[in-house]
Protein backbone atom coordinates (compact mmCIF):
# COMPACT_ATOMS: atom_id res chain seq x y z
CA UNK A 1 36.31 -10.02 1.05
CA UNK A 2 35.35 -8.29 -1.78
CA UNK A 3 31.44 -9.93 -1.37
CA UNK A 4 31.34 -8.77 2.20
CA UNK A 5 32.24 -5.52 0.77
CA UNK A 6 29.39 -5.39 -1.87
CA UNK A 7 27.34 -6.82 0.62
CA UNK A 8 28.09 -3.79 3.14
CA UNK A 9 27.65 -1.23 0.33
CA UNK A 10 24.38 -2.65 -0.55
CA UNK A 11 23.05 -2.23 3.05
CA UNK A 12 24.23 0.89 2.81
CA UNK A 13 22.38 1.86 -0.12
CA UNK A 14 19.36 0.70 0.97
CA UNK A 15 19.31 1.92 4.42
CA UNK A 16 20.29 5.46 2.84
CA UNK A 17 16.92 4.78 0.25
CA UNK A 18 14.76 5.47 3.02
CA UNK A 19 15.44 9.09 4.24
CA UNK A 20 13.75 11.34 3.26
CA UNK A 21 9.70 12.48 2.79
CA UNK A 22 10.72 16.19 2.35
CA UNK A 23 7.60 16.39 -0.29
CA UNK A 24 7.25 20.09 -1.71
CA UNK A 25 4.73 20.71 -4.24
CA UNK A 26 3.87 24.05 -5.54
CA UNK A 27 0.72 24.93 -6.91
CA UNK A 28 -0.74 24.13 -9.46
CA UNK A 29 1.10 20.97 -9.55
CA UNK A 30 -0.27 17.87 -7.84
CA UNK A 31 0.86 14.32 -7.59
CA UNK A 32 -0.48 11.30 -8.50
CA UNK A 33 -1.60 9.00 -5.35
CA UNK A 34 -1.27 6.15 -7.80
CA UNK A 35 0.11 6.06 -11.25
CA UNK A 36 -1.95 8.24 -13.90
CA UNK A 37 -4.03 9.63 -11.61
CA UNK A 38 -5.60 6.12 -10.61
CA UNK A 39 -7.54 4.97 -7.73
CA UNK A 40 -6.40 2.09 -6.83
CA UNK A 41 -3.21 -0.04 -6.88
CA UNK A 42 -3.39 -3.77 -8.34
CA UNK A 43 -0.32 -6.89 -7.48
CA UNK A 44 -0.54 -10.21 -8.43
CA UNK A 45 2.51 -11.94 -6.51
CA UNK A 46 3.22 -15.87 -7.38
CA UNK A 47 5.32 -17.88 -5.09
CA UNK A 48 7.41 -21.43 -5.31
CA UNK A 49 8.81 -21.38 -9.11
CA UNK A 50 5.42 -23.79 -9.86
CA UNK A 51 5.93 -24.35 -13.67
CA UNK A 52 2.44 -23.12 -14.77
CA UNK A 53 2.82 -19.66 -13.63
CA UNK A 54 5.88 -18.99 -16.38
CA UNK A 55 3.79 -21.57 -18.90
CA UNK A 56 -0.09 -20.26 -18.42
CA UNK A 57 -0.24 -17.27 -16.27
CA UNK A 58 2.65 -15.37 -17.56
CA UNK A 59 1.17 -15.13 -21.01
CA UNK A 60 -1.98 -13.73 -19.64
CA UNK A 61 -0.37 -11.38 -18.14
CA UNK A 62 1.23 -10.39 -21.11
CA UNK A 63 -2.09 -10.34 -23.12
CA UNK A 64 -3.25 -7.12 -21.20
CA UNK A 65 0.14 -5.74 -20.71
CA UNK A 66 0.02 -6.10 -17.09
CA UNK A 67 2.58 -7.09 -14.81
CA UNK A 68 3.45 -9.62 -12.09
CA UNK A 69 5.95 -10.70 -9.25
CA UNK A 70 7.62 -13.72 -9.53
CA UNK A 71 8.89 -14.86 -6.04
CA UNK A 72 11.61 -17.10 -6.85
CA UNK A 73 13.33 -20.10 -4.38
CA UNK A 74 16.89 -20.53 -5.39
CA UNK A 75 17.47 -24.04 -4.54
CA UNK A 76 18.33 -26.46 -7.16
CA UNK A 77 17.11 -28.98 -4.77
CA UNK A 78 13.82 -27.30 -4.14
CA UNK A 79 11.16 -29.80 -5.06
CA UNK A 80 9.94 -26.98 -7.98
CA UNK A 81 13.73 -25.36 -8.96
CA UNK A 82 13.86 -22.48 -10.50
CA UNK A 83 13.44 -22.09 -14.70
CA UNK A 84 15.47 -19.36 -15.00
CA UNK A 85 15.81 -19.31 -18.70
CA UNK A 86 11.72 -19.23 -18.40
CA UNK A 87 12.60 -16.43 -15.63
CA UNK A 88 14.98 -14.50 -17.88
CA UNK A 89 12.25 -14.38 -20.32
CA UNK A 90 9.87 -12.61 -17.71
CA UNK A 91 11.89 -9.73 -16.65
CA UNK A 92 12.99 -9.08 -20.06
CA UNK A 93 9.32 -8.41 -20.59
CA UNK A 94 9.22 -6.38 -17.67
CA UNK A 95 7.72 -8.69 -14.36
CA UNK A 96 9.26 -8.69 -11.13
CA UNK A 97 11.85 -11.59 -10.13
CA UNK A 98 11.86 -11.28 -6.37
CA UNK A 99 12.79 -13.15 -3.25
CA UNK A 100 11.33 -15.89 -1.79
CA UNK A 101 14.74 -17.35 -0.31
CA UNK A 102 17.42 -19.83 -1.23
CA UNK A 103 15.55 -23.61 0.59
CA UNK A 104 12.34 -22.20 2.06
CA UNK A 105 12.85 -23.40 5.41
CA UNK A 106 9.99 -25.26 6.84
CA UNK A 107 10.92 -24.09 10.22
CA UNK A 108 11.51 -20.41 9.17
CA UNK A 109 9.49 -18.85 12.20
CA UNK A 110 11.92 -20.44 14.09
CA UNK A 111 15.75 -19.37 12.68
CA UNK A 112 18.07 -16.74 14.27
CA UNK A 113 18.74 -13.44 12.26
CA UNK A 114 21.86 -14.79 11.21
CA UNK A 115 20.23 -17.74 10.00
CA UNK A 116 17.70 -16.15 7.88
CA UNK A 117 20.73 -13.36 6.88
CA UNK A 118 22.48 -16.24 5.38
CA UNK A 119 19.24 -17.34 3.15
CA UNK A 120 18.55 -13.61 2.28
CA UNK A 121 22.08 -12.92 0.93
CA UNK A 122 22.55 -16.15 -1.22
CA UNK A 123 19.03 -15.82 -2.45
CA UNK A 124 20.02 -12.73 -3.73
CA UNK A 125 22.65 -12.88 -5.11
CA UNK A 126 21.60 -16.07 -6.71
CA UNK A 127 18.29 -14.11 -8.42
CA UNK A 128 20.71 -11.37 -9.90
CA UNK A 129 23.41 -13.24 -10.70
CA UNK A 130 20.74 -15.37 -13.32
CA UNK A 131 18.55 -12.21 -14.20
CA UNK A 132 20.95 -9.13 -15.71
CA UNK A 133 20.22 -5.90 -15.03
CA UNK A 134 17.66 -7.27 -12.49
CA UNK A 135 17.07 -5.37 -8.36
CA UNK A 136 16.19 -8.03 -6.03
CA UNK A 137 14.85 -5.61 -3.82
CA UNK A 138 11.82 -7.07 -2.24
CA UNK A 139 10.76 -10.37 -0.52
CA UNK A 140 7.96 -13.04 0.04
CA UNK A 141 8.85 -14.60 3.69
CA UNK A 142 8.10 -18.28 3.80
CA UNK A 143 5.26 -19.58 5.64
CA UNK A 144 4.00 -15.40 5.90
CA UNK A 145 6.25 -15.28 8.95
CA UNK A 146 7.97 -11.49 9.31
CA UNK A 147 10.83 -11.27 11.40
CA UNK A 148 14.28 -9.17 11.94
CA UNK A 149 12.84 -6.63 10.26
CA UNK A 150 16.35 -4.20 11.12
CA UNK A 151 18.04 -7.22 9.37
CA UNK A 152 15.59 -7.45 6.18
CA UNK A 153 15.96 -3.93 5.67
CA UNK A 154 19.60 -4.35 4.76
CA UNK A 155 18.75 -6.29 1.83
CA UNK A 156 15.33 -5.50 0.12
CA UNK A 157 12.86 -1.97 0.59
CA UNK A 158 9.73 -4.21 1.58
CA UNK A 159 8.31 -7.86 2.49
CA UNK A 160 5.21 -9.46 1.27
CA UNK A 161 3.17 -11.22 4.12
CA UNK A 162 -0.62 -12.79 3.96
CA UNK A 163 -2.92 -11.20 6.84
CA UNK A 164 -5.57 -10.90 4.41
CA UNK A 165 -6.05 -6.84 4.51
CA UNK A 166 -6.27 -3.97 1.88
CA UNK A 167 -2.52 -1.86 1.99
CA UNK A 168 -3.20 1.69 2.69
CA UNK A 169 -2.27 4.29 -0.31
CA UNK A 170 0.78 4.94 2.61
CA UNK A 171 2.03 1.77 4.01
CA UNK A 172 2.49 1.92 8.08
CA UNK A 173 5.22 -0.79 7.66
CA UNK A 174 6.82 -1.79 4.48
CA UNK A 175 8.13 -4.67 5.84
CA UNK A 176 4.75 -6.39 6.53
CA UNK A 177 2.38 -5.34 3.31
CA UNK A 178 -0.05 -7.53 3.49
CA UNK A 179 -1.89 -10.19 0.38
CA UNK A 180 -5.24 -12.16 -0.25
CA UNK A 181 -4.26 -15.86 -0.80
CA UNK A 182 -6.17 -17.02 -3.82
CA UNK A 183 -7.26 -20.28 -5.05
CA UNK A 184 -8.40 -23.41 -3.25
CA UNK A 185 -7.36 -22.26 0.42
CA UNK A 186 -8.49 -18.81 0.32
CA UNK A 187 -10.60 -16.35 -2.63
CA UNK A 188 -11.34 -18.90 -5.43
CA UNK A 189 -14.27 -16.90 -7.61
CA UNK A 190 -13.75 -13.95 -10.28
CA UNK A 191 -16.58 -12.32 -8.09
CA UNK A 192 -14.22 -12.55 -4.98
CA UNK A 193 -10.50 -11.56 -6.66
CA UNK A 194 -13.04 -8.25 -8.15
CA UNK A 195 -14.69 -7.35 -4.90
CA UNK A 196 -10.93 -6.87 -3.28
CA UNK A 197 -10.51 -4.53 -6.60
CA UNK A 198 -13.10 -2.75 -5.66
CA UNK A 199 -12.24 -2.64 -1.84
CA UNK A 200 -9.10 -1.04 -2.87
CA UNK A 201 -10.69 1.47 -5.34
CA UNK A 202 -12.86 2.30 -2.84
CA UNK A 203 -10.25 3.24 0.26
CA UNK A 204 -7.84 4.27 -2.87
CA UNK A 205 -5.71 1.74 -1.00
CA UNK A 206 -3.34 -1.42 -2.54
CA UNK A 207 -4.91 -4.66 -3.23
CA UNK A 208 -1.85 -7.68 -3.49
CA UNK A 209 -2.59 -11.43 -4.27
CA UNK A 210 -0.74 -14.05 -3.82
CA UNK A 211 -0.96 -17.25 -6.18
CA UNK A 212 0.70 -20.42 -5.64
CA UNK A 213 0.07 -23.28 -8.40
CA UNK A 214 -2.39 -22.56 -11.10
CA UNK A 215 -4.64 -25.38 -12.77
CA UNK A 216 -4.07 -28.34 -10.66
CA UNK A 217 -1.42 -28.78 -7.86
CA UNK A 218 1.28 -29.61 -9.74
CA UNK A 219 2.80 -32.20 -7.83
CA UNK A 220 1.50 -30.65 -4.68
CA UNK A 221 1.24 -27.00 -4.96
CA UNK A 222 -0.42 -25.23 -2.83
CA UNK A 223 -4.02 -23.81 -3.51
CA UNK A 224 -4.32 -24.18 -6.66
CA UNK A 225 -6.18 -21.18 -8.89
CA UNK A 226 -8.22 -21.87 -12.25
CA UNK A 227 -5.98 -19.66 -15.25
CA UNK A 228 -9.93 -19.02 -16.19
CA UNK A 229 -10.55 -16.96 -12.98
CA UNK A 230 -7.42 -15.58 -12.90
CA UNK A 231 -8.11 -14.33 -16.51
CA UNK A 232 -11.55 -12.82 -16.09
CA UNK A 233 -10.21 -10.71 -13.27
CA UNK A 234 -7.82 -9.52 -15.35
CA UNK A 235 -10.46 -8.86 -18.26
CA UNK A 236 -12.28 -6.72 -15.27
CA UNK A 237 -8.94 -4.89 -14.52
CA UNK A 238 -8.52 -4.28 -17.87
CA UNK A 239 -11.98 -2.88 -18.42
CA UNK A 240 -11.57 -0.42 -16.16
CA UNK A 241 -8.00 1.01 -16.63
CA UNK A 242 -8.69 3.97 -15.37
CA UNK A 243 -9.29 3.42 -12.06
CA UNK A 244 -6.78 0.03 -11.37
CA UNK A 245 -2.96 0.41 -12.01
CA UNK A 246 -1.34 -3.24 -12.28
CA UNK A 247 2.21 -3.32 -11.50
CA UNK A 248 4.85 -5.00 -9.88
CA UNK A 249 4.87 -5.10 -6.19
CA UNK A 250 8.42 -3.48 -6.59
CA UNK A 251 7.35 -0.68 -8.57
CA UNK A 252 4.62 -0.11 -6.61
CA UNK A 253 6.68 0.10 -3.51
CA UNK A 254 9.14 2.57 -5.76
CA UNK A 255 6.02 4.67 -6.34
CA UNK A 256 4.73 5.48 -2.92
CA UNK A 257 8.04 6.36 -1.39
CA UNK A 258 9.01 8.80 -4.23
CA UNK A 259 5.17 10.43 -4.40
CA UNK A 260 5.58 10.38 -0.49
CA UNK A 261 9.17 12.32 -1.02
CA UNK A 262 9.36 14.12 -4.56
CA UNK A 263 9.41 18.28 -4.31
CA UNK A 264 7.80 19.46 -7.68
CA UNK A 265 8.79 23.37 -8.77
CA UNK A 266 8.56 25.53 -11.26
CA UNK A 267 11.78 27.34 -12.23
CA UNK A 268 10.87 29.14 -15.23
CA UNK A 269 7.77 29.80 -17.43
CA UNK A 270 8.31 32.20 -20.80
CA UNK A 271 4.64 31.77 -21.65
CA UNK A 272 5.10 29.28 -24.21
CA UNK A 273 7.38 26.92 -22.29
CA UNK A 274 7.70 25.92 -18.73
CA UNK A 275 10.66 24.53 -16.45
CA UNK A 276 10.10 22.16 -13.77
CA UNK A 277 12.51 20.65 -11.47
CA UNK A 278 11.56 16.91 -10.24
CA UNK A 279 14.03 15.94 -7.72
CA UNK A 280 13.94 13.74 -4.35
CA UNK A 281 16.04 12.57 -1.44
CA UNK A 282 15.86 8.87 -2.11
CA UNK A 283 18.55 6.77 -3.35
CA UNK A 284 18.60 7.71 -7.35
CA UNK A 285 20.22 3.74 -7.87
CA UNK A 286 16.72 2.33 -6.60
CA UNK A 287 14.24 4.69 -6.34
CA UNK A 288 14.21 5.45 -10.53
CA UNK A 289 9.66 5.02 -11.00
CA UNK A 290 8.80 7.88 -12.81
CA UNK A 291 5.78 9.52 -10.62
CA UNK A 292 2.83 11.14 -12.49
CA UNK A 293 2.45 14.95 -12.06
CA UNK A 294 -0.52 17.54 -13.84
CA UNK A 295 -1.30 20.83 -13.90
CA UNK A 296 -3.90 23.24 -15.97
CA UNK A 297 -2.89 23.68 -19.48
CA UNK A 298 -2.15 27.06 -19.43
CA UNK A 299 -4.38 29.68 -21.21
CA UNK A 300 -3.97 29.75 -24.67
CA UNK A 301 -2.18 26.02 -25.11
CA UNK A 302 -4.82 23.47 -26.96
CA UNK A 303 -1.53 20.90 -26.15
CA UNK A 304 1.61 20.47 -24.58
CA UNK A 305 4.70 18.59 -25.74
CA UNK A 306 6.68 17.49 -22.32
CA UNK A 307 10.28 16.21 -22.11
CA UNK A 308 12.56 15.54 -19.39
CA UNK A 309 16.39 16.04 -19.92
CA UNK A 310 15.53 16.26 -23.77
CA UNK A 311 13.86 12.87 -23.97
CA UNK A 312 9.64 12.85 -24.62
CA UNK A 313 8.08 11.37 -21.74
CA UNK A 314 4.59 9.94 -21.46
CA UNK A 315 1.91 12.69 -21.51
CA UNK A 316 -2.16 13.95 -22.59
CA UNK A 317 -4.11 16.04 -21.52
CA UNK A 318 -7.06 15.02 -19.41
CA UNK A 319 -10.21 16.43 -17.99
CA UNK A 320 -10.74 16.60 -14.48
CA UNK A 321 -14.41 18.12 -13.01
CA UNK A 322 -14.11 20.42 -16.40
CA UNK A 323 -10.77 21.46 -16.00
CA UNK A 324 -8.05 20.47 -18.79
CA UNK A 325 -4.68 19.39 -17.21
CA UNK A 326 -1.66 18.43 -18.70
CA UNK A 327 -0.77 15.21 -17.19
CA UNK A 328 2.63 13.82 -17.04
CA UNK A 329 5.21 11.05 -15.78
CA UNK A 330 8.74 12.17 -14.59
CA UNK A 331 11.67 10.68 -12.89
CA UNK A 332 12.74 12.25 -9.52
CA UNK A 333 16.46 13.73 -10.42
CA UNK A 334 16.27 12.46 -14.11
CA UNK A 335 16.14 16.07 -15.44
CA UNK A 336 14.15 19.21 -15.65
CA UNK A 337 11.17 18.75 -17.44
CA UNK A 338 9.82 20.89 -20.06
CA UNK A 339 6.46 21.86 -21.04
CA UNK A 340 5.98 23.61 -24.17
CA UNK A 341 3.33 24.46 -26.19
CA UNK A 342 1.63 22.06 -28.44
CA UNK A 343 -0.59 22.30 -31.95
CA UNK A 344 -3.99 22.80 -30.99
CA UNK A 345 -5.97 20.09 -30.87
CA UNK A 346 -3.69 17.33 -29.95
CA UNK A 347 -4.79 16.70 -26.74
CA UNK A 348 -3.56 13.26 -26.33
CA UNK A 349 -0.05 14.76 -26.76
CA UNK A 350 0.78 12.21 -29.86
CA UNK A 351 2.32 14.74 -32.31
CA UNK A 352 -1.04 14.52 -34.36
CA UNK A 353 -4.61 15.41 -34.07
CA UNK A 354 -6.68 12.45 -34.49
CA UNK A 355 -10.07 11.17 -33.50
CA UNK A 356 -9.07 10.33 -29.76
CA UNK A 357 -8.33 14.10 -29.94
CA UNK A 358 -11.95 14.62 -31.45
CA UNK A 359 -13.94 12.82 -28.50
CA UNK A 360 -11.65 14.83 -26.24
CA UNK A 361 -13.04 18.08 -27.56
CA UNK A 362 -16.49 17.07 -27.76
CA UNK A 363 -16.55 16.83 -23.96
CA UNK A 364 -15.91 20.74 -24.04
CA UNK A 365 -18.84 21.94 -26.82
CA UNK A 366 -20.60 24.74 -26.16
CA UNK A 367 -19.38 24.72 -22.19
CA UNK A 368 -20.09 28.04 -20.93
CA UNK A 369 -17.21 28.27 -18.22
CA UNK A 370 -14.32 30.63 -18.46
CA UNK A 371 -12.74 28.55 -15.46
CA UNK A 372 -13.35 25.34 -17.24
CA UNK A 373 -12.84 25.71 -20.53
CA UNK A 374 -9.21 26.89 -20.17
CA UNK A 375 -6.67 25.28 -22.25
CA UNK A 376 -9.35 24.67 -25.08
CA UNK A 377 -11.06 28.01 -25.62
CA UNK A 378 -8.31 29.93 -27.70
CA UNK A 379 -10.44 33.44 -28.06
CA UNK A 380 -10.56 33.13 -24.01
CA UNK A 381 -14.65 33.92 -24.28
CA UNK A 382 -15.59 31.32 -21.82
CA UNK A 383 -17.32 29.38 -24.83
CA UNK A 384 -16.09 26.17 -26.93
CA UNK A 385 -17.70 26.80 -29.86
CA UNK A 386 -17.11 27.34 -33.77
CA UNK A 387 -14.47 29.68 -33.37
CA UNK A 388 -12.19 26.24 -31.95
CA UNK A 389 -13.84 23.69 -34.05
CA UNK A 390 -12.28 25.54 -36.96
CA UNK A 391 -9.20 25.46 -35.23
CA UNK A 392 -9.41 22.02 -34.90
CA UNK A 393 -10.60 21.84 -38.04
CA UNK A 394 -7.24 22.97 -39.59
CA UNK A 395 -4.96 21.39 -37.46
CA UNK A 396 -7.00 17.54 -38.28
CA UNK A 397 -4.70 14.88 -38.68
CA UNK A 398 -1.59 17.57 -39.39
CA UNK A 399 1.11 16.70 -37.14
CA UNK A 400 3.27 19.60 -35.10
């Protein structure tokens, strides 16, 4: 009884995740479409427990710091079980243990709701039960085959299918986000996995992949993908940073509903520091992906130092079309976040000014803008010039 219970509660939860979209912003705050103000969104989803994707992709992953979904049959009888020490390992460095059912019915199309309730529940609780700490919250249906969606929404925020399309920056269906097969049976070349990338970048949409086995079939797996391609289009995601954020398919699904829903305000500004309130309507238990928020660095601030609820969060200041914002990541309803005024100079928000600080500045020299050159010209004369190189100057490599 007391599973039913926790079973009930969790439908609750989740059901009660998904009110909201009251978004408020006030000027001059805006909110990231994607994470640090990037273009596009990046997944790479791997299904069927196949052993090289823990041995050989995993670790490539890790090279670049990117991470991936791990969709995860529960079945000890499943002809690849799961590794779960091997998928302990991979959420405690931060990849996405998901759902991909308990037997992965051949015949899935074909079962009742109740039928594919019954894999959905054991699944899950199987996948947390191994993985502390961990929120089974989104699945890979066997076979591609969405169905009961009323059901499915009971137990995860979204479902991975295969139609082969680019995911708008605002899914019209979480429950049927859609993936490029790679490998053998579908996008096999570096050139093909990029030109998706670029797809994505280009609509500002979601690209997701989905991998099966990885060098050779491994007893059978499915379309198999060289760990060399895979790597080079990693090495081009890498390369440009700034325009792909690679994440988890669940924290990318955590992302769009709180930038879809978050209300950003400022409740107090004393000239040298400045209140905002971060909150949303979502479910505070799921929906906990800090969303990235700028604004102009105020006249007369060469840096900001941002915390939320006391705690420094991750934060620089950037240039956008000549502007200087202050650009930072907060948690809806973790806290009010404070931005205060920083040493001049440290414009990657570090605590020190350095030579990342130095190129920063050099992309303001002599600019003759007073609208531009705010946050960086300190005399306010609508020139960067010797006056805040000697500022600079003073403040190298001295920490606030």
């Amino acid at each position: 009884m007391k599973k039913v219970n926790e079973i009930l509660l969790f439908a609750v939860l989740l059901v009660a995740a998904d009110v909201g979209y009251s978004r408020t912003i006030d000027p001059p705050y805006e909110v990231g479409t994607w994470s640090g103000f990037r273009t596009a969104a990046i997944t790479y989803t791997f299904d069927d427990n196949l052993s090289h994707q823990l041995s050989i992709a995993i670790p490539i992953f890790n090279n670049y710091g990117f991470k991936a979904t791990l969709y995860t049959v529960t079945s000890s009888s499943w002809v690849w079980p799961a590794n779960w020490t091997g998928l302990q390992n991979a959420a405690a460095q931060g990849h996405e243990i998901g759902d991909h059912t308990v037997s992965h019915p051949g015949n899935w199309c074909s079962l009742t709701s109740a039928q594919q309730e019954s894999e959905y529940a054991s699944s899950q609780s199987t996948i947390n039960s191994y993985i502390p700490g961990n929120q089974c919250l989104t699945v890979a249906y066997p076979y591609c085959c969405a169905k009961y969606e009323t059901m499915t929404a009971t137990y995860f925020i979204a479902g991975r299918t295969c139609s082969g399309q680019i995911v708008p920056a605002t899914p019209s269906n979480f429950y049927q986000i859609s993936s490029f097969v790679l490998g053998s049976a579908g996008i096999n070349t570096t050139a093909g996995i990029n030109a998706k990338a670029a797809s994505a970048a280009n609509s500002g949409g979601w690209a997701v992949y989905l991998i099966h086995a990885v060098d050779g079939s491994e007893g059978g797996g499915w379309s198999p993908l060289s760990s060399t391609i895979l790597d080079e289009s990693l090495q081009y995601l890498d390369a440009h940073r700034e325009v792909f954020w690679v994440n988890t398919f669940l924290n990318v699904v955590k992302y769009i509903k709180e930038r879809n829903d978050v209300s950003v305000s400022e409740i107090s500004n004393t000239g040298d520091t400045i209140t905002v309130s971060v909150t949303d309507t979502l479910n505070d238990a799921i929906y906990n992906y800090p969303v990235t928020i700028r604004r102009p660095v105020p006249s007369g601030w060469g840096s900001a130092n941002v915390t939320q609820n006391g705690s420094p969060v991750t934060s620089s200041i950037v240039l956008v079309d000549s502007i200087a914002y202050v650009m930072f990541d907060a948690v809806p309803d973790g806290g009010d976040v404070v931005l205060s005024k920083g040493i001049y100079g440290d414009f990657t928000c570090n605590g020190i000014v350095e030579m990342n600080d130095f190129s920063f500045f050099l992309g303001f020299w002599l600019l003759d803008d007073c609208d531009g050159t705010v946050g960086v010209d300190l005399d306010e004369d609508c020139n960067v010039n010797f006056h805040e190189f000697s500022a600079f100057g003073e403040n190298w490599r001295i920490a606030p």
